[in-house]
Protein backbone atom coordinates (compact mmCIF):
# COMPACT_ATOMS: atom_id res chain seq x y z
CA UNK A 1 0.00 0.00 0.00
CA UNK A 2 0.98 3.32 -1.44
CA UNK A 3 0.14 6.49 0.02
CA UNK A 4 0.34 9.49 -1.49
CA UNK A 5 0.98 11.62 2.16
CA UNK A 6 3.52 9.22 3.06
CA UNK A 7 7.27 10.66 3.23
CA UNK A 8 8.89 8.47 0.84
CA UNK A 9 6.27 8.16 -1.93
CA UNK A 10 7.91 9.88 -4.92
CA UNK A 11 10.87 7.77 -5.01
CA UNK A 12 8.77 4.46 -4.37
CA UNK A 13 6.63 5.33 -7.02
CA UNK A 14 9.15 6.40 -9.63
CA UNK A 15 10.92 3.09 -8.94
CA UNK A 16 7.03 1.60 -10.10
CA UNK A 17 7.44 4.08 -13.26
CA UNK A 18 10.57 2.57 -13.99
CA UNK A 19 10.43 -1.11 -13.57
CA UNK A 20 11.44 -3.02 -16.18
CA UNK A 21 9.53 -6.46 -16.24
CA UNK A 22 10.73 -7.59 -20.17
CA UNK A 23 13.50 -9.51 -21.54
CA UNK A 24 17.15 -9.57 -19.95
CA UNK A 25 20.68 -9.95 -21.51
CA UNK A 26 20.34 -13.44 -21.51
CA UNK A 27 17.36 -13.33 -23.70
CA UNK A 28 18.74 -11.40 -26.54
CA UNK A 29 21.91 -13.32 -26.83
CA UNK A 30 19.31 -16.33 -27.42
CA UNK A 31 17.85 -14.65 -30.02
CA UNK A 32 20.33 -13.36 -31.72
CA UNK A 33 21.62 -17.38 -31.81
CA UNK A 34 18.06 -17.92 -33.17
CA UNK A 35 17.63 -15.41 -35.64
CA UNK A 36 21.20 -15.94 -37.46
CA UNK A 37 20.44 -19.83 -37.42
CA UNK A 38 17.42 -19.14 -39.32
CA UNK A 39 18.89 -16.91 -41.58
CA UNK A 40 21.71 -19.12 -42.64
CA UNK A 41 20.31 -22.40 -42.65
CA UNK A 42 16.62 -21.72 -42.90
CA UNK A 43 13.85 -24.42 -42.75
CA UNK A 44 16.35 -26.99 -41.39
CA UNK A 45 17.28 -24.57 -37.86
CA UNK A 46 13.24 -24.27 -37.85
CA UNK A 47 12.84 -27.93 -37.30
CA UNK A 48 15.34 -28.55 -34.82
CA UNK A 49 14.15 -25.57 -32.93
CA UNK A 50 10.70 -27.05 -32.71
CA UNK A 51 11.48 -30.26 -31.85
CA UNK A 52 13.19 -28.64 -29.14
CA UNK A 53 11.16 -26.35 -27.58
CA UNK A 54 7.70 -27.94 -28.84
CA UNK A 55 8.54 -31.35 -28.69
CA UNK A 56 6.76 -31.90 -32.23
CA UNK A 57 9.03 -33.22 -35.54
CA UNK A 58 8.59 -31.63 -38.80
CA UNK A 59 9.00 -33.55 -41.49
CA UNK A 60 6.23 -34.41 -44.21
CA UNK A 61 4.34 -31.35 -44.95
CA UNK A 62 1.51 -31.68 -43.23
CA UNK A 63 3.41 -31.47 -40.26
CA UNK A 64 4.52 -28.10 -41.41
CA UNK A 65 1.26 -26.08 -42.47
CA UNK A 66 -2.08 -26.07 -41.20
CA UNK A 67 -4.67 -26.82 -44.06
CA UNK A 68 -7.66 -24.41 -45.05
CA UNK A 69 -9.77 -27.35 -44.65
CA UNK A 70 -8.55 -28.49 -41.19
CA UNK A 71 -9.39 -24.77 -40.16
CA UNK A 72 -12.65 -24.89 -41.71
CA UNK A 73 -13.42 -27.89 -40.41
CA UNK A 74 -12.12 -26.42 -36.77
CA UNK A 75 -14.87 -23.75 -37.31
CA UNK A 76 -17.54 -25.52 -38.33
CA UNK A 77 -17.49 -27.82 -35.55
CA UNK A 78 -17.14 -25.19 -32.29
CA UNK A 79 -20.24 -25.57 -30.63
CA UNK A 80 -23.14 -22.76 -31.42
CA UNK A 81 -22.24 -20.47 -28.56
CA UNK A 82 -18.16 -20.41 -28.98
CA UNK A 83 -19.09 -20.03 -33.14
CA UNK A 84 -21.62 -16.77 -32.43
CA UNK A 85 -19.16 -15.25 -30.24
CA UNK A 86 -16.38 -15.70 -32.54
CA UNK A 87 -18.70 -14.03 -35.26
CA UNK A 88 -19.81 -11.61 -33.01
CA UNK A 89 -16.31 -10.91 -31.93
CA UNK A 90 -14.90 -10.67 -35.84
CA UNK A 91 -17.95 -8.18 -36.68
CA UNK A 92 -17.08 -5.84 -34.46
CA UNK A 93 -13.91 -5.70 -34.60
CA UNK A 94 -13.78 -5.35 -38.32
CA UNK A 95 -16.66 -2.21 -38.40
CA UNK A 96 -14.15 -0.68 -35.77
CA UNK A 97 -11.02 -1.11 -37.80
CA UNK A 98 -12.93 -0.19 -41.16
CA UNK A 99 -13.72 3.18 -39.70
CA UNK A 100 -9.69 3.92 -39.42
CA UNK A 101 -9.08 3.43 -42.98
CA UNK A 102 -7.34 6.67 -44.45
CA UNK A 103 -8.49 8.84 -47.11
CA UNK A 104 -6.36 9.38 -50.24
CA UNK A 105 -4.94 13.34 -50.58
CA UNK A 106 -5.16 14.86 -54.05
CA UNK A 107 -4.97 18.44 -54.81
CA UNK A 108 -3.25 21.78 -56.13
CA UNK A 109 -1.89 23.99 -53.91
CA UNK A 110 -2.45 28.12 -54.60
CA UNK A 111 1.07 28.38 -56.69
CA UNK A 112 0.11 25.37 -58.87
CA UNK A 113 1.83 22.47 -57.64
CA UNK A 114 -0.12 19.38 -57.25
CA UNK A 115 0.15 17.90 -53.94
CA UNK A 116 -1.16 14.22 -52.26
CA UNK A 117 -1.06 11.21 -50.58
CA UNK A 118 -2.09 7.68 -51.45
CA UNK A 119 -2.47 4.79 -48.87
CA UNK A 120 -1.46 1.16 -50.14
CA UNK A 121 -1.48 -1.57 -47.88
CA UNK A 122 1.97 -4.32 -47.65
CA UNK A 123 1.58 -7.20 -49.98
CA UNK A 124 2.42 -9.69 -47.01
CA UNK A 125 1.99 -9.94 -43.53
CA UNK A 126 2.97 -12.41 -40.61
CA UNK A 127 0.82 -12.84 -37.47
CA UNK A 128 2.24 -14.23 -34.19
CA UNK A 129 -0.46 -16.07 -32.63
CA UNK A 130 0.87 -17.58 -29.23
CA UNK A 131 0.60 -21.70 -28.68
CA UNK A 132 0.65 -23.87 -25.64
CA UNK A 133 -0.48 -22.49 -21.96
CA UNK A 134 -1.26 -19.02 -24.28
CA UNK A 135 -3.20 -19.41 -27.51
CA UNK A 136 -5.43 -16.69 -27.77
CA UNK A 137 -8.35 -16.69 -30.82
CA UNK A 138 -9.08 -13.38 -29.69
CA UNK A 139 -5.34 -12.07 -30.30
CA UNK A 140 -5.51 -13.72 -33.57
CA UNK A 141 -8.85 -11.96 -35.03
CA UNK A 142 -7.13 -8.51 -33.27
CA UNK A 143 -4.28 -8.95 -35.66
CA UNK A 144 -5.69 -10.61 -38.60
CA UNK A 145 -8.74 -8.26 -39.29
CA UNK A 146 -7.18 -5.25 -39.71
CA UNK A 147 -4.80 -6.39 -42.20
CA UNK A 148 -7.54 -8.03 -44.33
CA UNK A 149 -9.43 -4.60 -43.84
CA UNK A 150 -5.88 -2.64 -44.95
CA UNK A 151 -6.45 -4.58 -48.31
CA UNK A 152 -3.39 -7.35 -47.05
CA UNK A 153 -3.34 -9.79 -49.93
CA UNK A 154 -1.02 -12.40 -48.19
CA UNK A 155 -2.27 -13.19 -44.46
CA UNK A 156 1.01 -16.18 -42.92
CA UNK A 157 -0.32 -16.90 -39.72
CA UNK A 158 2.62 -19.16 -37.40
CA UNK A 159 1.64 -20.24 -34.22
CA UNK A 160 3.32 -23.17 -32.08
CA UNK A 161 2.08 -26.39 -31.31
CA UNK A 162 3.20 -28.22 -28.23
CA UNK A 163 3.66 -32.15 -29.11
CA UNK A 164 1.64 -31.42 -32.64
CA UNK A 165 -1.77 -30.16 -30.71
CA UNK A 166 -3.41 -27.30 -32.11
CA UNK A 167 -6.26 -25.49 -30.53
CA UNK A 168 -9.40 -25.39 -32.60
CA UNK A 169 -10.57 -22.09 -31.50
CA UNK A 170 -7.38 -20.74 -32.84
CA UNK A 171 -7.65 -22.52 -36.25
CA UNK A 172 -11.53 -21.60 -36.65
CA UNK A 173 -10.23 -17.86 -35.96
CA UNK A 174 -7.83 -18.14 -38.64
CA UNK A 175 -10.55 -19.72 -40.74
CA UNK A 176 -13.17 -16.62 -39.90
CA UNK A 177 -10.53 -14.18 -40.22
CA UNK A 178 -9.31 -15.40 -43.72
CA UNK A 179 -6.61 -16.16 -43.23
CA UNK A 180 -4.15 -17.53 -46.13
CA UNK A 181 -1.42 -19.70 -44.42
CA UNK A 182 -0.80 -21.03 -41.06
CA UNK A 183 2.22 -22.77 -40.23
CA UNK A 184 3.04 -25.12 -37.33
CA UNK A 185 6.27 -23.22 -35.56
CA UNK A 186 6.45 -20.69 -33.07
CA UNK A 187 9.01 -18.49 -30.77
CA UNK A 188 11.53 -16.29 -32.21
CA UNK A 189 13.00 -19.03 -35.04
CA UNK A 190 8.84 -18.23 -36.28
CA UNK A 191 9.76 -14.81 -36.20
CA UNK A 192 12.92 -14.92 -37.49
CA UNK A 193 11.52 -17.19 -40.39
CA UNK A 194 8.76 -14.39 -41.55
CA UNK A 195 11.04 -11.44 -41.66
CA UNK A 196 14.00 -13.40 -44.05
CA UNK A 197 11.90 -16.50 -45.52
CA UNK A 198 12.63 -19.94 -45.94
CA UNK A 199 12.35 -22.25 -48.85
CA UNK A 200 8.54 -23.32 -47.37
CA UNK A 201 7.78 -20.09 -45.61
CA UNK A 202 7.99 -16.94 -48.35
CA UNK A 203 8.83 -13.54 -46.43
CA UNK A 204 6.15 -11.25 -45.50
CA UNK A 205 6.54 -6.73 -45.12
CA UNK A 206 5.46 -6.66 -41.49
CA UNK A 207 4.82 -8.98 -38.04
CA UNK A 208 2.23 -8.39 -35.59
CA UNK A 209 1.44 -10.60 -32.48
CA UNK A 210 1.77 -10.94 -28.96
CA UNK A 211 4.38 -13.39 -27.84
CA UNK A 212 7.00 -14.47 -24.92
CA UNK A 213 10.12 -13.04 -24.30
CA UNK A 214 12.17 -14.29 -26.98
CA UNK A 215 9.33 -13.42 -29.63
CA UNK A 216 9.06 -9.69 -28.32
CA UNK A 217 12.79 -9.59 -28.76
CA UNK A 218 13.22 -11.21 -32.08
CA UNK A 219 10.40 -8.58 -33.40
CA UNK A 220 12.82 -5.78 -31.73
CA UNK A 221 16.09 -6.95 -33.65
CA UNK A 222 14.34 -8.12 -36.71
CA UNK A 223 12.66 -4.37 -37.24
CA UNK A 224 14.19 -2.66 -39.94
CA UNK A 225 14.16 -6.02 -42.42
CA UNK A 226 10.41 -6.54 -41.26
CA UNK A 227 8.33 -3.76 -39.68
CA UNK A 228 6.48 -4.59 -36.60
CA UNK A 229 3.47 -3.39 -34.50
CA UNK A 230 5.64 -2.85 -31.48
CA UNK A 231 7.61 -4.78 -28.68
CA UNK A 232 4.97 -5.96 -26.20
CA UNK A 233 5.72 -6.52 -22.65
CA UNK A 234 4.01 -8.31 -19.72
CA UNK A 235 -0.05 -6.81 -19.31
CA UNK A 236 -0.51 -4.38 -17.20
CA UNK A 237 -3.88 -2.22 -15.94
CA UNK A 238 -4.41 0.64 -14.02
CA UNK A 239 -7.59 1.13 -12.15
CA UNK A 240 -8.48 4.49 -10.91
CA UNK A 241 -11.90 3.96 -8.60
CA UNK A 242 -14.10 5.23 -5.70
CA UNK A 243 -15.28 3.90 -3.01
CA UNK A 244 -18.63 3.63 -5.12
CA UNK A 245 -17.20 0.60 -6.88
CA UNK A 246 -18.22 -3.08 -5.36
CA UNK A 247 -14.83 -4.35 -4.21
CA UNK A 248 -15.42 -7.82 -5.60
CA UNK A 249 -16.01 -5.99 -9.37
CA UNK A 250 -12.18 -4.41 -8.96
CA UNK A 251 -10.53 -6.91 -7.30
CA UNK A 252 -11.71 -9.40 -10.23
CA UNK A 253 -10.69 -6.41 -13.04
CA UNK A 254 -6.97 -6.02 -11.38
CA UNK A 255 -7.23 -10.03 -11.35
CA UNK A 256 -7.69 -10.00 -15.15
CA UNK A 257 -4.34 -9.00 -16.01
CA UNK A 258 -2.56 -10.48 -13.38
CA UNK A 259 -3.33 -13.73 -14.56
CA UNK A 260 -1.47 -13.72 -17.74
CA UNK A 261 2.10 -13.35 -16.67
CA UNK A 262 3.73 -13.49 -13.15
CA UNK A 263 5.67 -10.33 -15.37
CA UNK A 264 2.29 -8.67 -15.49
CA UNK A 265 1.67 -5.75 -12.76
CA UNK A 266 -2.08 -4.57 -11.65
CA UNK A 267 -2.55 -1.18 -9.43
CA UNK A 268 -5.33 0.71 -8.11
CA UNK A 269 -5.60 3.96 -7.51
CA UNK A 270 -8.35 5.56 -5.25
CA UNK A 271 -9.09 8.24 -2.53
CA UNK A 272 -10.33 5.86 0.57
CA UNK A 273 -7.48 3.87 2.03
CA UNK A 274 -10.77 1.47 3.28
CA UNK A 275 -11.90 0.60 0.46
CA UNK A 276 -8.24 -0.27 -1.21
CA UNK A 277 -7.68 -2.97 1.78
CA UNK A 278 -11.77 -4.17 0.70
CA UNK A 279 -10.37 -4.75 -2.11
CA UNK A 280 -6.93 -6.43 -1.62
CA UNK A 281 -8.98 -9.05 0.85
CA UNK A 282 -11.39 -9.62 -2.39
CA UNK A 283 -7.83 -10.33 -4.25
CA UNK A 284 -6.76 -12.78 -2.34
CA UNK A 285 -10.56 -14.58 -2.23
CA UNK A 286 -11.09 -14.65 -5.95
CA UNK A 287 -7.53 -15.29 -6.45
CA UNK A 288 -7.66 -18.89 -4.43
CA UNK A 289 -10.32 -20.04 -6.69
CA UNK A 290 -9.05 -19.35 -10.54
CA UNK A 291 -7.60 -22.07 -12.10
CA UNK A 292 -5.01 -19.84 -12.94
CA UNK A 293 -4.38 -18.56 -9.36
CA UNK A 294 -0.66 -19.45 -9.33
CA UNK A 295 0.41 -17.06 -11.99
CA UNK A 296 -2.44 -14.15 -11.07
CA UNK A 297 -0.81 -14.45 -7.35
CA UNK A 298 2.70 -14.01 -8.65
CA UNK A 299 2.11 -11.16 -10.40
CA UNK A 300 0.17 -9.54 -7.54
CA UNK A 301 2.57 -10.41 -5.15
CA UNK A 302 5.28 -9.02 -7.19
CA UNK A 303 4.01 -6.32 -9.36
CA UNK A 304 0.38 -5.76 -7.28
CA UNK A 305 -0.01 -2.32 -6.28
CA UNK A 306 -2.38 -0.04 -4.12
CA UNK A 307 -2.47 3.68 -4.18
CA UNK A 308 -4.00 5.71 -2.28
CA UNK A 309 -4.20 9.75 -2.81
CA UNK A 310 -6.18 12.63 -1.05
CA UNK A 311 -8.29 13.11 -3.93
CA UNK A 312 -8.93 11.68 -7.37
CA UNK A 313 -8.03 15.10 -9.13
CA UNK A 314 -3.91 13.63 -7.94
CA UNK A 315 -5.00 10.57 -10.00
CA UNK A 316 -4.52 11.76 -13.70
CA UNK A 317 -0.86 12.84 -13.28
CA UNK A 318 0.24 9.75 -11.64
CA UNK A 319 -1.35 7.94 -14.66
CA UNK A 320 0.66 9.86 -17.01
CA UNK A 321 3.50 8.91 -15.75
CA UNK A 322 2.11 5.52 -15.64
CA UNK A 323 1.05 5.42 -19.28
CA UNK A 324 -0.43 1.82 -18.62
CA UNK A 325 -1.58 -0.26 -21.24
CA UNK A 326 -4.94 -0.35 -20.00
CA UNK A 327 -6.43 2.05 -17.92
CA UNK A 328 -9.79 2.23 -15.92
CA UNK A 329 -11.83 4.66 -14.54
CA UNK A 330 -14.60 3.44 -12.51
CA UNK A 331 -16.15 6.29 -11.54
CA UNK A 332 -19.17 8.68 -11.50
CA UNK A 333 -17.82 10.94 -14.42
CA UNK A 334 -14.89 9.14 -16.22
CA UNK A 335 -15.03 11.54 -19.27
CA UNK A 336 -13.93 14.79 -16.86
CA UNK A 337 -11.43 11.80 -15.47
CA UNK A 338 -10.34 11.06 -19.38
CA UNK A 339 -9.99 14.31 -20.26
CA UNK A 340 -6.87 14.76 -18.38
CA UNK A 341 -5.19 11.39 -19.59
CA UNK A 342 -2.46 11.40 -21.68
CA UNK A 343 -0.56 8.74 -21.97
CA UNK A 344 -2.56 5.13 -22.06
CA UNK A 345 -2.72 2.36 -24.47
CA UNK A 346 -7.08 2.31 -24.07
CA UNK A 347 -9.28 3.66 -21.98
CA UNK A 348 -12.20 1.87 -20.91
CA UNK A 349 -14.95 4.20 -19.38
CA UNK A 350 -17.60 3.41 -16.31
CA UNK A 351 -17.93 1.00 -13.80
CA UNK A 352 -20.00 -1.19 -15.99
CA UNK A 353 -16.54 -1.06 -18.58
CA UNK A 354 -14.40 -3.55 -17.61
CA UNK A 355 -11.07 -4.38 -19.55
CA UNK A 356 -11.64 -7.98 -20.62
CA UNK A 357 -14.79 -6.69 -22.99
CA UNK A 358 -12.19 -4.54 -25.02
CA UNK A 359 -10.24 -7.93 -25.08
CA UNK A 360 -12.97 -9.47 -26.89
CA UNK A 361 -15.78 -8.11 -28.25
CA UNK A 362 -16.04 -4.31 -28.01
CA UNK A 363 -14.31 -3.83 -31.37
CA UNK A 364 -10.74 -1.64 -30.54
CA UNK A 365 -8.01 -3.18 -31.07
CA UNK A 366 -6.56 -5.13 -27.96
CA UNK A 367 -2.88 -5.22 -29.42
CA UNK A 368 -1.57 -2.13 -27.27
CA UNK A 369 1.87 -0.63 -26.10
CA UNK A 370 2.90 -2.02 -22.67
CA UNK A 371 6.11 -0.63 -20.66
CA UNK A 372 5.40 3.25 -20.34
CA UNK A 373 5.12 3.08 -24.53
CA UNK A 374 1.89 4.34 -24.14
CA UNK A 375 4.04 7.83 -24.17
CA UNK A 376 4.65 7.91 -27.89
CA UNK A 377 2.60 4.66 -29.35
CA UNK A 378 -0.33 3.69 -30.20
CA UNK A 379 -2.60 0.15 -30.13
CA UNK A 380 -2.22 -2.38 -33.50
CA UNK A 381 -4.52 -0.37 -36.26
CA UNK A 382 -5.21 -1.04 -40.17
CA UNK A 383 -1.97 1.64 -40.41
CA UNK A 384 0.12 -0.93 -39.05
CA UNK A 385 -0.69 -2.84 -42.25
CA UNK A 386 -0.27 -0.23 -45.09
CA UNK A 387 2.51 2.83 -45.95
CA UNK A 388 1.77 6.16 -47.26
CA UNK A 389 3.75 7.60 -50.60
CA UNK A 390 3.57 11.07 -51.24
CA UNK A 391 3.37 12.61 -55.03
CA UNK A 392 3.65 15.75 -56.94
CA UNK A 393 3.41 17.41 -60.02
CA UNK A 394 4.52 20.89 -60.69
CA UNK A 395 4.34 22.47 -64.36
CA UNK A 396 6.83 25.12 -65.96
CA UNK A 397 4.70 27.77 -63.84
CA UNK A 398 4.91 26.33 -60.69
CA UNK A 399 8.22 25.23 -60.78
CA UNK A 400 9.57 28.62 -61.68
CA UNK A 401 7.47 29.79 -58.06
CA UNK A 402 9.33 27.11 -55.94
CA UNK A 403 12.18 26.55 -58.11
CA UNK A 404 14.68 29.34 -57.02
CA UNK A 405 14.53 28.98 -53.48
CA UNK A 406 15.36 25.08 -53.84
CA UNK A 407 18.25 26.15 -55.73
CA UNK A 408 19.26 28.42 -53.00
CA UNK A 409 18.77 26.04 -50.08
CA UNK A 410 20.64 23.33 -52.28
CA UNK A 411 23.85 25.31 -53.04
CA UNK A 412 23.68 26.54 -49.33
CA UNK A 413 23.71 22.46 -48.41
CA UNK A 414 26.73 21.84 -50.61
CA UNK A 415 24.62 19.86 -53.15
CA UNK A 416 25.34 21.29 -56.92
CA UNK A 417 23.98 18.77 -58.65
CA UNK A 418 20.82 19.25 -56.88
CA UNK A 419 20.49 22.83 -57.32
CA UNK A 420 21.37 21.97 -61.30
CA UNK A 421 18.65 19.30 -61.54
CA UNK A 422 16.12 22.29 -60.98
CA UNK A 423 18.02 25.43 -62.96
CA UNK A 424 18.02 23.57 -65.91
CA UNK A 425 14.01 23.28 -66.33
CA UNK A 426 14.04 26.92 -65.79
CA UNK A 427 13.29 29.11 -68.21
């Protein structure tokens, strides 16, 4: 427990701000080992890395790539309720993404020089959908529908499979999202295997996808010969509520993120020290019973948080230093609340909000900066899946308005040639 009053709270809270809870030394020398393995001796490294760390032998292809019809199949045979939500699920989330599609620029400027944009999506992307203890449908839709919105005309999903078993809910995802390949190998050798291709696996523009350690660092040394969405860390969520709130409601919100990674930090913030320890008990009672209790008490243990401040109005700049991935405000007016936040991957708004609906079902995109990126990034969008190229024109008018003054600036840089390119085509 945090208090805001107490003597020593700026420096234990800037030691919150800057926690680091991602990859260590160790880790990137790993990759790196991966990642040139791959490179050199391509789909031959990616079999003896998953027989390794997935215990499952790739050798005829079927062990290699998933089949359209084994993911159709995976789809049509989810029972009604999982198949509606899934539905459900992709609806919204493509309506949401189609409303961030850009708009084309074309037009002529006052001196005569035509002047645009024009959006074109990458002709290849790769999706990271986790395997194992993690395999997340969700994550995969997240990822996959925006890039079929962005007009993505090659859609390579990997995704590891422990001992060879896949999980339908992921393939019927892949299936519902369209998706064009799916191949049967994971970690950062997956990774490493989109951004410089193999002789089975062709090379794709950009990666997206949650993963481990070792995937979230291959996507961080890879980026430059791939682009990525970003380098995701553990989950984190910040709660900022009043003693309105049931206890039991928070307590299970905090526990939503916790469970995902022992890595993965939870804090409240409120105004009634009374209600935090309500709370904390109501941690520790929902906690006991989740099958997933020993990794949601790991990460509360280690990363949990309470803070508590004099008044809400000290809550907004403590989130902004924060810049959480997700960030709640459970309160009676969250929009005067939102107004003052910054820095946050999403915002999810009223006590009847809770994160895990913007995991599934709400429609924005759940793929968000973790690790104070929040500062200067954004969540996965159709962007993230298409460039922009700029154009002109000018004629023998306009160039002779703009064309001195780039002769000037070029001589003044050193650059003749440039300056020469443009005198000539003056009269």
């Amino acid at each position: 427990m945090l208090r805001i009053t107490d003597e020593g709270f700026e420096k234990a809270f800037k030691k919150i701000v800057n926690d680091r809870r991602e990859s260590d030394d160790n880790v990137a020398q790993d990759v790196t080992l991966i990642i040139n393995e791959v490179r050199r001796r391509g789909d031959a490294a990616l079999a003896e890395y998953t027989a390794r760390f997935d215990n499952h032998r790739l050798t005829e292809d079927d062990d290699w790539r998933i089949s359209a019809e084994t993911c159709r199949a995976a789809f049509e045979g989810l029972d009604d309720v999982l198949r509606d939500a899934l539905v459900l699920a992709a609806d919204r989330i493509r309506a949401y993404h189609e409303a961030q599609l850009p708009e084309d620029r074309d037009y002529t400027d006052s001196i005569g020089v035509r002047l645009g944009a024009r959006w074109l999506p990458v002709d290849a992307a790769g999706l990271y959908v986790p395997g194992g203890r993690a395999a997340y449908p969700s994550s995969l839709l997240m990822n996959a529908i925006p890039a079929k919105v962005a007009g993505v005309a090659r859609l390579v999903a990997v995704t590891p499979t422990p001992k060879g078993v896949t999980n339908p809910l992921v393939l019927a995802a892949a299936h519902l999202a369209g998706v064009d390949e799916v191949w049967r190998v994971g970690g950062a050798q997956a990774v490493a295997a989109l951004a410089y291709g193999t002789d089975r696996i062709a090379a794709v523009d950009v990666v997206t996808g949650p993963g481990n350690a070792w995937v979230a660092e291959a996507k961080r040394q890879l980026f430059g010969v791939v682009g990525i969405d970003m380098v995701a860390g553990p989950s984190e969520i910040l709660v900022i509520a009043d003693n309105k709130n049931n206890p039991d409601w928070i307590a299970a919100d905090l526990l939503s993120q916790a469970e995902h990674d022992p890595d993965a930090q939870s804090i409240l913030i409120t105004d009634d020290e009374k209600f935090a320890w309500q709370v904390e008990d109501r941690v520790d009672v929902q906690s006991s019973m989740l099958s997933t209790n020993k990794t949601a008490s790991a990460s509360w243990e280690r990363h949990g948080v309470m803070i508590v401040v004099e008044n809400l109005d000290q809550a907004a700049p403590l989130a902004n230093q924060l810049a959480a991935e997700h960030v709640e405000l459970a309160l009676d007016d969250p929009d005067a609340m939102f107004a003052k936040i910054r820095h946050a991957g999403s915002v999810f708004l009223g006590r009847h909000t809770p994160e895990a609906i913007g995991d599934y079902v709400a429609g924005p995109n759940h793929v968000l900066p973790t690790g104070r990126r929040a500062r200067f990034a954004s969540g996965l969008s159709v962007l993230d899946f298409m460039k922009r190229t700029s154009f002109l024109s000018a004629d023998e008018d306009a160039l002779a308005a703009i064309g001195p003054a780039g002769i000037a600036l070029a001589n003044a840089e050193g650059l003749p040639a440039h300056a020469k390119s443009i005198e000539m085509r003056l009269k």
